[in-house]
C-alpha atoms as a PDB file:
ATOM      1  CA  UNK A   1       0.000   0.000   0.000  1.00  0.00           C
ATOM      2  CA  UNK A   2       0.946   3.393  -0.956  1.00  0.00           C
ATOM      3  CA  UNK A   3       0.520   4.838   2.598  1.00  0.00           C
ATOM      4  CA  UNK A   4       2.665   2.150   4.205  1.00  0.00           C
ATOM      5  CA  UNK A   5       5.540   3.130   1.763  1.00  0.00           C
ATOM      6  CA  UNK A   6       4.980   6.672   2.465  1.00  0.00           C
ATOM      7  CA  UNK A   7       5.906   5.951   5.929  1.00  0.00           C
ATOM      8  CA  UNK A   8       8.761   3.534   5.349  1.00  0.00           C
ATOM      9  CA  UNK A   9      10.743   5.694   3.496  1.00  0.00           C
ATOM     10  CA  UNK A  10      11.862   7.951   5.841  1.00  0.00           C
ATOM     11  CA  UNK A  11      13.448   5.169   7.828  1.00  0.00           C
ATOM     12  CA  UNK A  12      17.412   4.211   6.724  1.00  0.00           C
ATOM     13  CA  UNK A  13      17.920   0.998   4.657  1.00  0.00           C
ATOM     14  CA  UNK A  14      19.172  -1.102   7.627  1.00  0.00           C
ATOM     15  CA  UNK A  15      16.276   0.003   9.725  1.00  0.00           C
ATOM     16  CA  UNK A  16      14.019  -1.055   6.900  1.00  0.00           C
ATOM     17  CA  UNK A  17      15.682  -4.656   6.968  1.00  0.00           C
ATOM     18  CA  UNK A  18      15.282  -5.196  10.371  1.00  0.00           C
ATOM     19  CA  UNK A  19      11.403  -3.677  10.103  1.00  0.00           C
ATOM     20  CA  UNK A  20      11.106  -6.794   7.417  1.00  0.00           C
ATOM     21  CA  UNK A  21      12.784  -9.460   9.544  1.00  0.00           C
ATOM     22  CA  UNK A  22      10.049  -8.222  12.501  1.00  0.00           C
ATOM     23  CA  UNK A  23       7.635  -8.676   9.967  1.00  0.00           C
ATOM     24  CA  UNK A  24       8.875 -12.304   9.014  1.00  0.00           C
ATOM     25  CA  UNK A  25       8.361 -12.895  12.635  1.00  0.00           C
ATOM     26  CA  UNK A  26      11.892 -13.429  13.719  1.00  0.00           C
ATOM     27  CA  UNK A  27      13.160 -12.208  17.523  1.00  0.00           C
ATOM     28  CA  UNK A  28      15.393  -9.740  18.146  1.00  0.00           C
ATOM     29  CA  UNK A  29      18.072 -12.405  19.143  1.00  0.00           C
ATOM     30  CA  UNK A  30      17.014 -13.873  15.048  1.00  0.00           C
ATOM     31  CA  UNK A  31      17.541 -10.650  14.041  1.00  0.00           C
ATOM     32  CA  UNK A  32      20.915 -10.358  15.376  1.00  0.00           C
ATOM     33  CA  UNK A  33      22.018 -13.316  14.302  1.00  0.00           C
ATOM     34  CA  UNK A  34      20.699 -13.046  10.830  1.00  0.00           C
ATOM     35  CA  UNK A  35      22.088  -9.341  10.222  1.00  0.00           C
ATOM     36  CA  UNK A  36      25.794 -10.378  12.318  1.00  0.00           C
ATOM     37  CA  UNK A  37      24.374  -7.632  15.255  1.00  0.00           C
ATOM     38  CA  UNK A  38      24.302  -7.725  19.153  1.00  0.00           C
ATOM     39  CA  UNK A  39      20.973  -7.992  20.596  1.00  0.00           C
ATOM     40  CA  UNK A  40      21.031  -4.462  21.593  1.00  0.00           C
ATOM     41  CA  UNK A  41      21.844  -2.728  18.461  1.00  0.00           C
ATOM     42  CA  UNK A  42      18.740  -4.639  17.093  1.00  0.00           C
ATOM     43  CA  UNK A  43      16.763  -3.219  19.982  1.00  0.00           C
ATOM     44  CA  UNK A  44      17.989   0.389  19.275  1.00  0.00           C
ATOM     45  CA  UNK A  45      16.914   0.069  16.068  1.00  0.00           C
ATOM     46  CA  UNK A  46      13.693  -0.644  16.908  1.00  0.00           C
ATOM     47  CA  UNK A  47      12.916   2.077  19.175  1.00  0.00           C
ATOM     48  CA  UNK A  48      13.666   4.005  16.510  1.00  0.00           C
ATOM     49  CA  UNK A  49      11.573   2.474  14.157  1.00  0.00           C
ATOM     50  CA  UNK A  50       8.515   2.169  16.557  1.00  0.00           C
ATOM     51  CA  UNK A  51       9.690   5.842  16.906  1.00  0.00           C
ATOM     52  CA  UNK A  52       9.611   6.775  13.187  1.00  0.00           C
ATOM     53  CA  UNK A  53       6.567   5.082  12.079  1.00  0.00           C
ATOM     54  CA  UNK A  54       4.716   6.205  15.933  1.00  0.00           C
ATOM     55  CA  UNK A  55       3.931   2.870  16.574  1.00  0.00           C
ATOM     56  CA  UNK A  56       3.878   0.932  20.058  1.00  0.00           C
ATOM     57  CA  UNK A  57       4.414  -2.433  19.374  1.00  0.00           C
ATOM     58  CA  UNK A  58       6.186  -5.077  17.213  1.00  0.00           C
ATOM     59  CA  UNK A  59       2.609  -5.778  15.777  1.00  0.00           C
ATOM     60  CA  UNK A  60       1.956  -2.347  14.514  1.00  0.00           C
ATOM     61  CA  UNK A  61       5.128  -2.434  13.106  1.00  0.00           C
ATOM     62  CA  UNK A  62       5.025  -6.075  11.590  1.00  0.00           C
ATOM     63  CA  UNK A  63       1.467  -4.732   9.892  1.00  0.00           C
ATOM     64  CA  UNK A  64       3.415  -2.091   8.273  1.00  0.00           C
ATOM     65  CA  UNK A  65       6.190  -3.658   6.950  1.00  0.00           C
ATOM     66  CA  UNK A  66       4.071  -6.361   5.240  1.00  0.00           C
ATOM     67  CA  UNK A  67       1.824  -3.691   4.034  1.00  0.00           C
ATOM     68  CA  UNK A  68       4.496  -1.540   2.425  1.00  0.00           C
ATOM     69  CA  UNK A  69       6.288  -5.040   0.978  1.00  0.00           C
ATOM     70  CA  UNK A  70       9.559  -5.420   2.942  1.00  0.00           C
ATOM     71  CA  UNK A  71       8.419  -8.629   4.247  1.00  0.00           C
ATOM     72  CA  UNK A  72      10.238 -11.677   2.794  1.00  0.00           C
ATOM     73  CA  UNK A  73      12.789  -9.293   0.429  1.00  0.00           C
END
């Protein structure tokens, strides 16, 4: 969807992978593991995301990223 794009593209490529790998369902430890990060980088990133696209919750944010396509790229 257009409006889920909209609001994705402020956010920086990496932050945009990790927003797709929440989407995919994977924890933050996945996460880490999948993108060679600590746990707590992939939490920063997060907060910044949830931040970004003012949402509270990995949910929100999963519904997002599948909505503006990032999930499974």
């Amino acid at each position: 969807r257009p409006a889920a794009r909209d609001r994705t593209a402020a956010l920086t490529e990496r932050e945009r992978e990790v927003l797709g790998l929440v989407g995919a369902g994977l924890s933050n430890a996945e996460i880490a593991r999948r993108l060679h990060l600590v746990e707590g980088t992939v939490k920063t990133y997060l907060t910044s995301i949830f931040t970004r696209l003012e949402v509270r919750n990995r949910v929100q944010a999963a519904i997002i990223a599948y909505e503006a396509g990032l999930v499974g790229q």
